[in-house]
Every structure is written in C-alpha cells, then in structure tokens.
Protein backbone atom coordinates (compact mmCIF):
# COMPACT_ATOMS: atom_id res chain seq x y z
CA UNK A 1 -28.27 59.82 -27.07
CA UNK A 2 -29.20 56.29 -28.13
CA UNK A 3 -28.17 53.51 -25.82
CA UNK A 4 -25.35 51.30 -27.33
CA UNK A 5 -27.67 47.88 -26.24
CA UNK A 6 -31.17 49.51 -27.06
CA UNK A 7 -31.18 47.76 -30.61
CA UNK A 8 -31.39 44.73 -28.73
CA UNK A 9 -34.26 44.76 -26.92
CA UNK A 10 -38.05 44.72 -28.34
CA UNK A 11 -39.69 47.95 -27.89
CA UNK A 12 -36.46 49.95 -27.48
CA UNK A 13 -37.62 53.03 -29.17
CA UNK A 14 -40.64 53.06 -27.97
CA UNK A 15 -39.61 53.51 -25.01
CA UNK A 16 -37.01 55.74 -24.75
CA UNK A 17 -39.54 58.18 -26.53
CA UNK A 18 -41.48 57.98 -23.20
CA UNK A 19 -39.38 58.50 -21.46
CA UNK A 20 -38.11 61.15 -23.48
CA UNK A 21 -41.48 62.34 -23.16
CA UNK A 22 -42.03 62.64 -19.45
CA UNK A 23 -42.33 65.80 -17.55
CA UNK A 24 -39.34 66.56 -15.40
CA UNK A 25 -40.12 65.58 -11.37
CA UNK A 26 -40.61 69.02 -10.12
CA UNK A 27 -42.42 68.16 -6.58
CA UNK A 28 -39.08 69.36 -4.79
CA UNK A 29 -39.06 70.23 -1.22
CA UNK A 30 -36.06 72.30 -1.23
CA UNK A 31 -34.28 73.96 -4.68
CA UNK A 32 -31.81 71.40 -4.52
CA UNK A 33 -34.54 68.24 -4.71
CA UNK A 34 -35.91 69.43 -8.19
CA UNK A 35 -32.18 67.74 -9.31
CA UNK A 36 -33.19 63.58 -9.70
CA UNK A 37 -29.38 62.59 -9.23
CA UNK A 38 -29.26 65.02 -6.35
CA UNK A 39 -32.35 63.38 -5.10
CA UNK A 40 -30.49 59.67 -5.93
CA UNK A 41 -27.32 61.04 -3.64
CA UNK A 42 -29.45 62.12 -1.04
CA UNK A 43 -31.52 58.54 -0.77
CA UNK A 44 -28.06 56.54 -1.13
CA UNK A 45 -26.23 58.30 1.44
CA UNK A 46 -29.66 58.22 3.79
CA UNK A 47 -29.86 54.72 3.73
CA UNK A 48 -26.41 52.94 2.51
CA UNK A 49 -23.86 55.98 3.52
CA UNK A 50 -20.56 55.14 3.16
CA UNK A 51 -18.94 57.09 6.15
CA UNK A 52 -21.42 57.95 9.90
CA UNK A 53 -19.86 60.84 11.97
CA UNK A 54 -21.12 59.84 14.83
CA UNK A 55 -20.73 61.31 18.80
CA UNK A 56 -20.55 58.54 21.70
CA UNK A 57 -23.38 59.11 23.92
CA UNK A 58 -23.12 56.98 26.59
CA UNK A 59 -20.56 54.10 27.59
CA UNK A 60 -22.02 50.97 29.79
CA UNK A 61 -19.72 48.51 31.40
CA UNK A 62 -20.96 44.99 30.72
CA UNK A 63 -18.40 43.09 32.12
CA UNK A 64 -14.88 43.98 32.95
CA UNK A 65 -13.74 42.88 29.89
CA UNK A 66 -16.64 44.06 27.29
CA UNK A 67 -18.08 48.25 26.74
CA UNK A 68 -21.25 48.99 24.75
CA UNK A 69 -20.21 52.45 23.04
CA UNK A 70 -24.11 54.04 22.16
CA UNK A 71 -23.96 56.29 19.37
CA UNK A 72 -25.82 59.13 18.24
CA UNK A 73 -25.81 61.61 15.30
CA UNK A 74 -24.36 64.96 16.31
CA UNK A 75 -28.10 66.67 15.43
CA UNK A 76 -29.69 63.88 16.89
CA UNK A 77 -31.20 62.94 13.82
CA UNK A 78 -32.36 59.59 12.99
CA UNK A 79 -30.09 56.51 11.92
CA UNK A 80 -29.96 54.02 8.52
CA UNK A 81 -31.96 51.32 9.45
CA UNK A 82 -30.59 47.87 9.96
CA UNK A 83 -31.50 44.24 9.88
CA UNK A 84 -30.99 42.62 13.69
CA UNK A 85 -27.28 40.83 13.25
CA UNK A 86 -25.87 43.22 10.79
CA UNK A 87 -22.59 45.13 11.62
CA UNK A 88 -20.82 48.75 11.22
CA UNK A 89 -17.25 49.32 10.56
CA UNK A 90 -15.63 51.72 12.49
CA UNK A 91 -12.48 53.53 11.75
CA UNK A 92 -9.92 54.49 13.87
CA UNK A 93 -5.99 54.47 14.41
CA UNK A 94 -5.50 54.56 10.71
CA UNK A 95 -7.71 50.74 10.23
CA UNK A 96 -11.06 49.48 10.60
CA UNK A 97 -12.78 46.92 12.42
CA UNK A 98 -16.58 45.37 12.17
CA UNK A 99 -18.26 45.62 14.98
CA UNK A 100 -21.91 43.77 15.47
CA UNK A 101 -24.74 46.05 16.33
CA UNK A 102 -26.17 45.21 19.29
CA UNK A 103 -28.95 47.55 19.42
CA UNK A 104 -32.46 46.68 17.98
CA UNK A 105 -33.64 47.72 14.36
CA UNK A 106 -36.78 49.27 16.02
CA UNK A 107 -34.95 52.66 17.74
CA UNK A 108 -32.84 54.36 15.08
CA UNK A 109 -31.81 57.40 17.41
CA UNK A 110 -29.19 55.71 18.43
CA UNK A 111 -27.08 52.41 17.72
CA UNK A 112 -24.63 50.32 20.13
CA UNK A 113 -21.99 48.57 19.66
CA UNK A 114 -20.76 46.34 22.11
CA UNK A 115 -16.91 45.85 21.63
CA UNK A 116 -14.68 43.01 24.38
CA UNK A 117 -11.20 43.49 24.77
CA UNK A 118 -9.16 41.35 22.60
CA UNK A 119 -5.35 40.32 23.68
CA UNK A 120 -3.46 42.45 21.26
CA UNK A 121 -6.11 43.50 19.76
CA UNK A 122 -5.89 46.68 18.11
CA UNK A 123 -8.88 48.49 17.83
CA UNK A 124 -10.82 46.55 20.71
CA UNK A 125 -8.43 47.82 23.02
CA UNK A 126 -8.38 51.27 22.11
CA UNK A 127 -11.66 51.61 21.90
CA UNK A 128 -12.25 50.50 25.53
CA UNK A 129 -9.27 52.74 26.51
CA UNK A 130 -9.70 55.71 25.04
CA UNK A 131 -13.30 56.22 24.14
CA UNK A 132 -15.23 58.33 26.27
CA UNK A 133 -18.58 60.15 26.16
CA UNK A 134 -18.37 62.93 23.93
CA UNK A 135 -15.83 61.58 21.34
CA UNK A 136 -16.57 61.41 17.81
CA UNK A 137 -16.50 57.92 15.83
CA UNK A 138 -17.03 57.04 12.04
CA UNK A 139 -18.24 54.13 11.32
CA UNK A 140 -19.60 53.19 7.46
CA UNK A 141 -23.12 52.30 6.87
CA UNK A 142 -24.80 48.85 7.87
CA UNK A 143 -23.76 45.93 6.42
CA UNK A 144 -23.63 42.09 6.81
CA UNK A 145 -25.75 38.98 5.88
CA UNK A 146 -25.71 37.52 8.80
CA UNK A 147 -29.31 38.21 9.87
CA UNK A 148 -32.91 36.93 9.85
CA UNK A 149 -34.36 36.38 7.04
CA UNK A 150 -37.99 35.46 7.56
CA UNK A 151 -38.86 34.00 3.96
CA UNK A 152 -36.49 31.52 4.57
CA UNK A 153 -35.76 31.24 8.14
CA UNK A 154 -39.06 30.62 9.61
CA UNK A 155 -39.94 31.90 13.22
CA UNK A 156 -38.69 29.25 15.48
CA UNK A 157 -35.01 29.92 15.95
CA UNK A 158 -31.48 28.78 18.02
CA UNK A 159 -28.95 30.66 18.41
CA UNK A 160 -25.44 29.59 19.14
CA UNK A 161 -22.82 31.83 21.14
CA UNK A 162 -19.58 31.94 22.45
CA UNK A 163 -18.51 35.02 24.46
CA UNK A 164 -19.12 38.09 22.37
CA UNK A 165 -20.53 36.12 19.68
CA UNK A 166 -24.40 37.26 21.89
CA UNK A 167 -23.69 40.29 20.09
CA UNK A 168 -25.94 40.08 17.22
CA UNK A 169 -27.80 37.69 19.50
CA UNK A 170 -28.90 40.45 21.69
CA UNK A 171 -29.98 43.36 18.85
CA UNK A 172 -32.41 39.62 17.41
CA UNK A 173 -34.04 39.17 20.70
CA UNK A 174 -34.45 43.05 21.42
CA UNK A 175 -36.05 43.14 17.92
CA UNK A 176 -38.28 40.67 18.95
CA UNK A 177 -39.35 42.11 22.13
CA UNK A 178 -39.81 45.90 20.13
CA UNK A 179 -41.66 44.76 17.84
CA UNK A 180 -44.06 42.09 19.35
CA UNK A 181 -42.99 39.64 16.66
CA UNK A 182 -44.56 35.85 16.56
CA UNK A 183 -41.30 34.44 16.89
CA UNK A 184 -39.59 32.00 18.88
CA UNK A 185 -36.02 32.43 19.79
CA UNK A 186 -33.37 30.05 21.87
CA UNK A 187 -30.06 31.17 23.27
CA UNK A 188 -27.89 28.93 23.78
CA UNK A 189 -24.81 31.26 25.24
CA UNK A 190 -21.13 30.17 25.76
CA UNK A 191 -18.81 31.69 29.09
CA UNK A 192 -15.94 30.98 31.00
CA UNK A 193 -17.14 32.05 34.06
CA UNK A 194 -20.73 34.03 35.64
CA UNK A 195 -18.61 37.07 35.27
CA UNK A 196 -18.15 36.69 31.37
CA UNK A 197 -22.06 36.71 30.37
CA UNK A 198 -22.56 39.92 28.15
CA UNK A 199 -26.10 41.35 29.39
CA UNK A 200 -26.49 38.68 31.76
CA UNK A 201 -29.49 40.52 33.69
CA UNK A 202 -31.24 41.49 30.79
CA UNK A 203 -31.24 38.25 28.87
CA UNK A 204 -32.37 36.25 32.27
CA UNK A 205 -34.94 38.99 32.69
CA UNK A 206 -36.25 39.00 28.56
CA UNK A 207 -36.17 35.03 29.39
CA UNK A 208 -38.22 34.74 32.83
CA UNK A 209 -40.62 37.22 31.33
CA UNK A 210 -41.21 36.56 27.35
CA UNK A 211 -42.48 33.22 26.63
CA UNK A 212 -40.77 33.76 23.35
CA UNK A 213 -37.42 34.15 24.50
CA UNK A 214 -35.59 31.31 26.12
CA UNK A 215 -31.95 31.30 26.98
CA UNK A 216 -29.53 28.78 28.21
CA UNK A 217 -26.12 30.08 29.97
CA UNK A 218 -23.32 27.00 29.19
CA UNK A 219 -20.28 27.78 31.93
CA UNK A 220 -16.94 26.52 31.29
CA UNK A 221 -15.32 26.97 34.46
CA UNK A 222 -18.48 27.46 37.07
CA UNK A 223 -18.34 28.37 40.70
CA UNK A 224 -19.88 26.41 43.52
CA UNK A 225 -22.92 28.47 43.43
CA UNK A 226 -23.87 27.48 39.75
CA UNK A 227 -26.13 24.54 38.52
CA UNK A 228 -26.79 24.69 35.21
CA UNK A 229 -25.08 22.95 32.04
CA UNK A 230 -21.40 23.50 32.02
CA UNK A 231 -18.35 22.51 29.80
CA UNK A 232 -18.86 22.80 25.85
CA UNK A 233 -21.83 22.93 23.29
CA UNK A 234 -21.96 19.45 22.80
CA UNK A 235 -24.01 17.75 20.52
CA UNK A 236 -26.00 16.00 23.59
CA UNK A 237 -26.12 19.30 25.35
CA UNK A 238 -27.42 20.72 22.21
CA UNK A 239 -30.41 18.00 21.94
CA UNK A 240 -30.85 18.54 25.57
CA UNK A 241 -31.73 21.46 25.84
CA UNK A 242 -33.20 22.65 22.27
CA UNK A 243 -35.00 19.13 21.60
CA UNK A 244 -34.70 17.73 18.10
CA UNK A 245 -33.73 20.91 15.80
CA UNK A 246 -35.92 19.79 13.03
CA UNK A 247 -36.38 22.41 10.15
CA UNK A 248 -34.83 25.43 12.56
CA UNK A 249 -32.21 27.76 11.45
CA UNK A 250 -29.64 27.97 13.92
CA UNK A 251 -27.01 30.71 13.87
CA UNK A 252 -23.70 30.35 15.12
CA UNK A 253 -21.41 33.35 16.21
CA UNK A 254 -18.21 33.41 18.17
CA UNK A 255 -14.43 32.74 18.37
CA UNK A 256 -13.19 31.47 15.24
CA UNK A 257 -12.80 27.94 17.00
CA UNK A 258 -16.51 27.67 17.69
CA UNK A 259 -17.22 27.52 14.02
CA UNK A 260 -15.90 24.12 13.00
CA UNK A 261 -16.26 22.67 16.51
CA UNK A 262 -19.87 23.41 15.80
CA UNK A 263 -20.73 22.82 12.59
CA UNK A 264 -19.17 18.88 13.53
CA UNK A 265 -21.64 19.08 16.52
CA UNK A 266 -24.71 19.93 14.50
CA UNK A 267 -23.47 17.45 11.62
CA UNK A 268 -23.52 14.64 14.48
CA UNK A 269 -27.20 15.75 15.23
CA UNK A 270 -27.95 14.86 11.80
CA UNK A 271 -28.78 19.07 10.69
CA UNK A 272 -28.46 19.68 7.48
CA UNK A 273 -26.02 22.40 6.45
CA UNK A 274 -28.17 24.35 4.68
CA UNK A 275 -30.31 25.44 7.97
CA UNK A 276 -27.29 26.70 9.69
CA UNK A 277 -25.66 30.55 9.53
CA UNK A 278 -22.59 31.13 10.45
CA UNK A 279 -21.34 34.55 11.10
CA UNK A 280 -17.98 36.04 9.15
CA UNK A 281 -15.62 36.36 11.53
CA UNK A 282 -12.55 37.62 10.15
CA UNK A 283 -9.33 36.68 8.75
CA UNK A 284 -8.16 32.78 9.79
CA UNK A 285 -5.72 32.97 12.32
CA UNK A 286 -3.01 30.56 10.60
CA UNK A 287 -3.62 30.09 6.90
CA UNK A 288 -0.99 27.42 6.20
CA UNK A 289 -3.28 25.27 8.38
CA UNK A 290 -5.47 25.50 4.80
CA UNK A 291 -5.27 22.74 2.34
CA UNK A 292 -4.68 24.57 -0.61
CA UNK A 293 -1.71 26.35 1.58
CA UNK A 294 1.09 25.68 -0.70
CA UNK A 295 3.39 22.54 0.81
CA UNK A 296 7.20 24.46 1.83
CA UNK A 297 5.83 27.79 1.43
CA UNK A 298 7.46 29.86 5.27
CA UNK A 299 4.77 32.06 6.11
CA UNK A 300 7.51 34.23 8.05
CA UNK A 301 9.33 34.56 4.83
CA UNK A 302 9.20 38.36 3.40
CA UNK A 303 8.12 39.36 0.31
CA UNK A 304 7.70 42.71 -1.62
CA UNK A 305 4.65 44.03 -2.58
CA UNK A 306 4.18 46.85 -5.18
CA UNK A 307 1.07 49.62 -5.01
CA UNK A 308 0.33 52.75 -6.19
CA UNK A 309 3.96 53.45 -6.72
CA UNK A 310 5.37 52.22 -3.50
CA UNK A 311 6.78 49.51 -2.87
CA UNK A 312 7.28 47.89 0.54
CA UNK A 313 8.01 44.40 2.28
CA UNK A 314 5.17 42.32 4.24
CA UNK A 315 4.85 38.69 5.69
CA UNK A 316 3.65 35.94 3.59
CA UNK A 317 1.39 34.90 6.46
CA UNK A 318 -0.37 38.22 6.87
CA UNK A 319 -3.29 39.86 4.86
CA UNK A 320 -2.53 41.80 2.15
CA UNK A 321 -4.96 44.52 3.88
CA UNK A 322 -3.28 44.71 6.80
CA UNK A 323 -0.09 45.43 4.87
CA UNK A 324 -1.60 47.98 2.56
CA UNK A 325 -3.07 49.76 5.43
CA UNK A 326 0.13 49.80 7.33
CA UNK A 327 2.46 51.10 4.30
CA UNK A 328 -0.31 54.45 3.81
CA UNK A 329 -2.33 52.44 1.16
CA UNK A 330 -6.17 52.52 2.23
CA UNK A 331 -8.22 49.94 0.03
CA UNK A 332 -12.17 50.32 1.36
CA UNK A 333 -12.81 47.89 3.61
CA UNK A 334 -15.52 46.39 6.33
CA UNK A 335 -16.21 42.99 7.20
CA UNK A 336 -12.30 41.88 6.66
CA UNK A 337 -13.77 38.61 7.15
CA UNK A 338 -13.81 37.65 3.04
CA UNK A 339 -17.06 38.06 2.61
CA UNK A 340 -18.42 42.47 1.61
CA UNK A 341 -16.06 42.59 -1.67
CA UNK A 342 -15.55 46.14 -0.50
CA UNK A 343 -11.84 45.59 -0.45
CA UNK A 344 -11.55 44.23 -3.99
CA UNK A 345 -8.26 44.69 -5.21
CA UNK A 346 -6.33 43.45 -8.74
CA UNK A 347 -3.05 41.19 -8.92
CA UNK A 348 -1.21 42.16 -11.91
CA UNK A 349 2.31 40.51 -10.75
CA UNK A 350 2.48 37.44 -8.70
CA UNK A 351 0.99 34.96 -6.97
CA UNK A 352 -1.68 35.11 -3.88
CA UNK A 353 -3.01 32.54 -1.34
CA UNK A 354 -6.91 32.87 -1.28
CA UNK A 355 -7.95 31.78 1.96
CA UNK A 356 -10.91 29.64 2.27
CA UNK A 357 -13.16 32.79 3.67
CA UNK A 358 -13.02 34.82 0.41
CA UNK A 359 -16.39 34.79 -1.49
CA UNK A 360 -14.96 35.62 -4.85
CA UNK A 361 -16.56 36.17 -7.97
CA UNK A 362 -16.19 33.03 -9.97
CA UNK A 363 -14.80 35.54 -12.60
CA UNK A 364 -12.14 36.97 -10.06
CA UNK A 365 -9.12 34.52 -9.91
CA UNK A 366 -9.29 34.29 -13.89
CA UNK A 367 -9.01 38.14 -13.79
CA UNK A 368 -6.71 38.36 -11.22
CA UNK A 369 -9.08 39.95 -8.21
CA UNK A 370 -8.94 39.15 -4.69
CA UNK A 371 -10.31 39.80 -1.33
CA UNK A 372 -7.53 41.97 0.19
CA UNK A 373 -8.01 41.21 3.28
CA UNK A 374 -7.76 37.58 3.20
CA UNK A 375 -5.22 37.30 0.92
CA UNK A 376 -1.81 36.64 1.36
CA UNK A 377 1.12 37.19 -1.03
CA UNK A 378 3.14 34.26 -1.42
CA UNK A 379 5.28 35.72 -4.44
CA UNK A 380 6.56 38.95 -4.82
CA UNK A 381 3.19 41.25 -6.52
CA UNK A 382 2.20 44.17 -8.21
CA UNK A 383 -1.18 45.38 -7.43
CA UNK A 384 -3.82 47.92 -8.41
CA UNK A 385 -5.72 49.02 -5.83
C-alpha cells in the first residue's frame, strides 16, 4: 500500500520498490525472532520496558531514617541499562513514586534504590515498613534527564545535595569509580546531623582514596566532635570550598526548598543558568504560592471532576493525579514531578492551574492537554484520560 505522504518526497518510489524488494530477515535465533515486529517488541521491552517484576534481594540500613531496597530479576537475568542519575517508578498501594537509582550503570544484575522516610509520606513509609527480602516490586523502566551528559557537561563536575538528594549523587561517583572514567567530581552534601549522611563511610572512603572524587559534608546542627563547614550552602561556602565554578556543570538535588535557595546562591556567584541541573522533584508543595495562581481562588474549595464515566469531588489544591488515582482512575505515570509527559491527560470541560513544573508541549494548553500530575482543577472538568 502506497504511503499517503510518499508523493511528497523525491525518490519516493524508488524506494519503496527496495524495499519492497528486500529479502525478509530470516537470521532468527528462535521461531519467534524470524517475526521483525516480534523482534521490535522484544528490543523495546529489553531496553525501555514499561513494567520490571522485580524480587528484593537484600535491604541495607543507611541511616535510621533511609533503606537501600537492591533488586534483582526473579531469573537473575540482567537489567535495562541506565544513565548514572536516572530514576525508576515503583508501584505500590494502588500509586507510584520515582525513586533515584542509586546503583552504578556498570553492574546491571541488580539495581538499588535508596528510599528515606518521608513524614506522611505514602509510599516512603511503606516501603521501609513493609518491604522485606524476598518481596516482589514493579517498578517501570529507567527514566529521567537528570544525568551526565558528557558532550555537554564536560568532566569536571559539583554536585549539590541536601539529605537524600546524594541519591543520584552516589550511582555518578560509583560510575566513576567502575568505570575508571577521567572525570572529576565534587560533593558538596547537605545534613542535619553526622547521623543523617546517606553512605557516609563509603563516600569518605571513595574520597580519601580516589583523587577524582572529593566530597564535602555541610552539618546543620553538628556535635562537639565535628569541624568541618556547618550551617547552609552558602554562596561563600560554595566558593570556599569548590573555588571559582568557571565553565562546571553543577547539579542540584534535594528538598524542594534547596532548589530556589540555590539557584539565588549560584546566581550571586555570578554562574550562569545554563551550567546548572536541577533535578525534578515532584509536585510544589503549595501552588497558590505561584504567580499565575489565580488571585481569590480557595485551594480547600471542592470541585467535581468527571472521567471515564465517573464522576467524583477533589481539592482545588491537589493534583489532578492524585485524585484520579484515588477515585480507581490510573493515568500512566512516573516522574510526577511535570516533567516525563507519561501522564498526559485532555481537558475537555473546565479550567486547570498548570503549575510552573509542567514541561508542556507548546501545542498542549491550545489543545487542552496537561500534566496530570501537576495540575490542579480550579473549575469543575471533564477529562479524557
């Protein structure tokens, strides 16, 4: 059959009769291979699979507040590979969450998350409380663009964390260490207190041993044993310790109050936008703090929302997801953060709040599309999802 564009294009015919033309791909390991779209399945779900059903090996305390759950494939078969900083979502109690990867790109046999309790937080918590060796977990495939990218990157890096913001952190410097990369990497790492550091004894080990590797524990509230720098990332702390940033790209990862705190800090240093990457980090806690937040608008305020046939009443102030999920209504979702797409939905009725974190299409809003999960309904709306 003729393709409906082919008249457009130089050549057209010509080339379809090659193709036409070809011998059928025969060099099939197994009678299912000979099939190309088999073969296309196969290579998709290999490498981009959109559900892992995967068996907790092992569970390591890393503080009393933080778990890494390592996870295996029940035939111990190898993993999708993953770019150091990238995340998994992982399902459970009828939601998901993203969790970073912690784990280096270099050993695919296994990958591990490292998840810290959360006040009220829903998964977080019942992860660490209920997840034991043995258990089975599904998590999607990796995704994220939070990571290295060494074309435009370059080698000589800084990392800013705040609590379990080392995550991704940790899974850049293990990379680095696996693979014997020429690349420079500074940690500067965010605590309350000496017993808050995630991996403490590995990073200060990585550190006294890899000239590459260089990290700097900030305390907030230190003991009487401790003297090193203490209080916030400041700008000056910043300088002192890195040195003039230059042309480095520093990454920033952490509690959602780190983000603006430190983009002003790295402004004041004179850094240029552009060289810093900051990691999604979910829904904003209070969107009428927004500008675009319509004036006399009561986030509290109900509203009803209409889906697939149901229709059910939710909070102005509270993600559209988190409603959908709630009333039995499952879009496909990951980062929740704004950013993936994956939860994608279509306002037919009504009138949303985009929040600042959702990186729409610039053909969405006309259309009526928004990020689920950071958008709120401020109207009564009909959706197809």
């Amino acid at each position: 059959m003729k393709h409906p564009l082919a008249d457009l294009f130089d050549r057209a015919e010509q080339i379809e009769n090659e193709i036409a033309s070809r011998e059928a791909d025969t060099a099939a390991h197994d009678a299912g291979a000979a099939d190309p779209v088999l073969r296309t399945r196969r290579a998709i779900d290999a490498y981009h699979p959109k559900r892992l059903a995967l068996t907790v090996f092992e569970v390591i305390e890393e503080t009393p507040s933080t778990r890494t759950f390592r996870l295996r494939r029940p035939d111990g078969g190898g993993l999708p590979p993953f770019l150091a900083g990238q995340y998994v979502a992982v399902y459970a109690d009828g939601t998901s969450r993203p969790y970073a990867l912690s784990s280096s790109p270099a050993r695919l046999d296994h990958y591990d998350l490292t998840v810290r309790r959360v006040a009220g937080g829903r998964i977080s918590n019942h992860l660490i409380d209920t997840l034991a060796a043995g258990d089975p977990l599904t998590t999607g495939g990796p995704l994220g663009t939070f990571h290295h990218n060494p074309l435009f990157h370059g080698d000589d890096l800084v990392f800013l964390a705040g609590g379990s913001g080392v995550v991704p952190a940790m899974s850049m410097i293990r990379e680095i260490v696996d693979r014997g990369l020429v690349r420079r990497f500074h940690l500067l790492y965010g605590s309350r207190d000496l017993g808050d550091i995630v991996f403490r004894e590995e990073l200060d080990a990585l550190a006294a041993d890899d000239p590459r590797i260089r990290v700097d524990h900030v305390i907030q509230d230190p003991g009487a044993d401790w003297a090193g720098p203490t209080g916030l990332l400041t700008a000056g702390l910043i300088s002192t310790l890195t040195g003039p940033l230059g042309r480095r790209t520093v990454y920033v990862c952490g509690p959602q109050a780190l983000y603006p705190y430190a983009l002003d800090q790295l402004t004041a240093l004179g850094h240029p936008r552009r060289r810093t990457r900051f990691e999604a980090n979910g829904a904003p806690a209070d969107p009428t703090r927004q500008p675009h937040w319509p004036a006399d608008t009561d986030p509290a305020e109900e509203v009803a929302v209409t889906a697939r046939g149901i229709t059910f009443p939710t909070r102005r102030g509270r993600p559209l997801l988190d409603a959908l999920e709630d009333a039995g209504v499952r879009p496909e979702a990951a980062c929740r953060s704004g950013e993936c797409g994956l939860c994608r939905i279509r306002v037919v009725k009504g009138t949303v709040h985009n929040a600042e974190e959702a990186r729409l299409r610039l053909s969405d809003p006309p259309a009526g599309y928004t990020h689920s999960c950071v958008a709120y309904p401020l109207t009564d709306v009909e959706l197809d999802v």
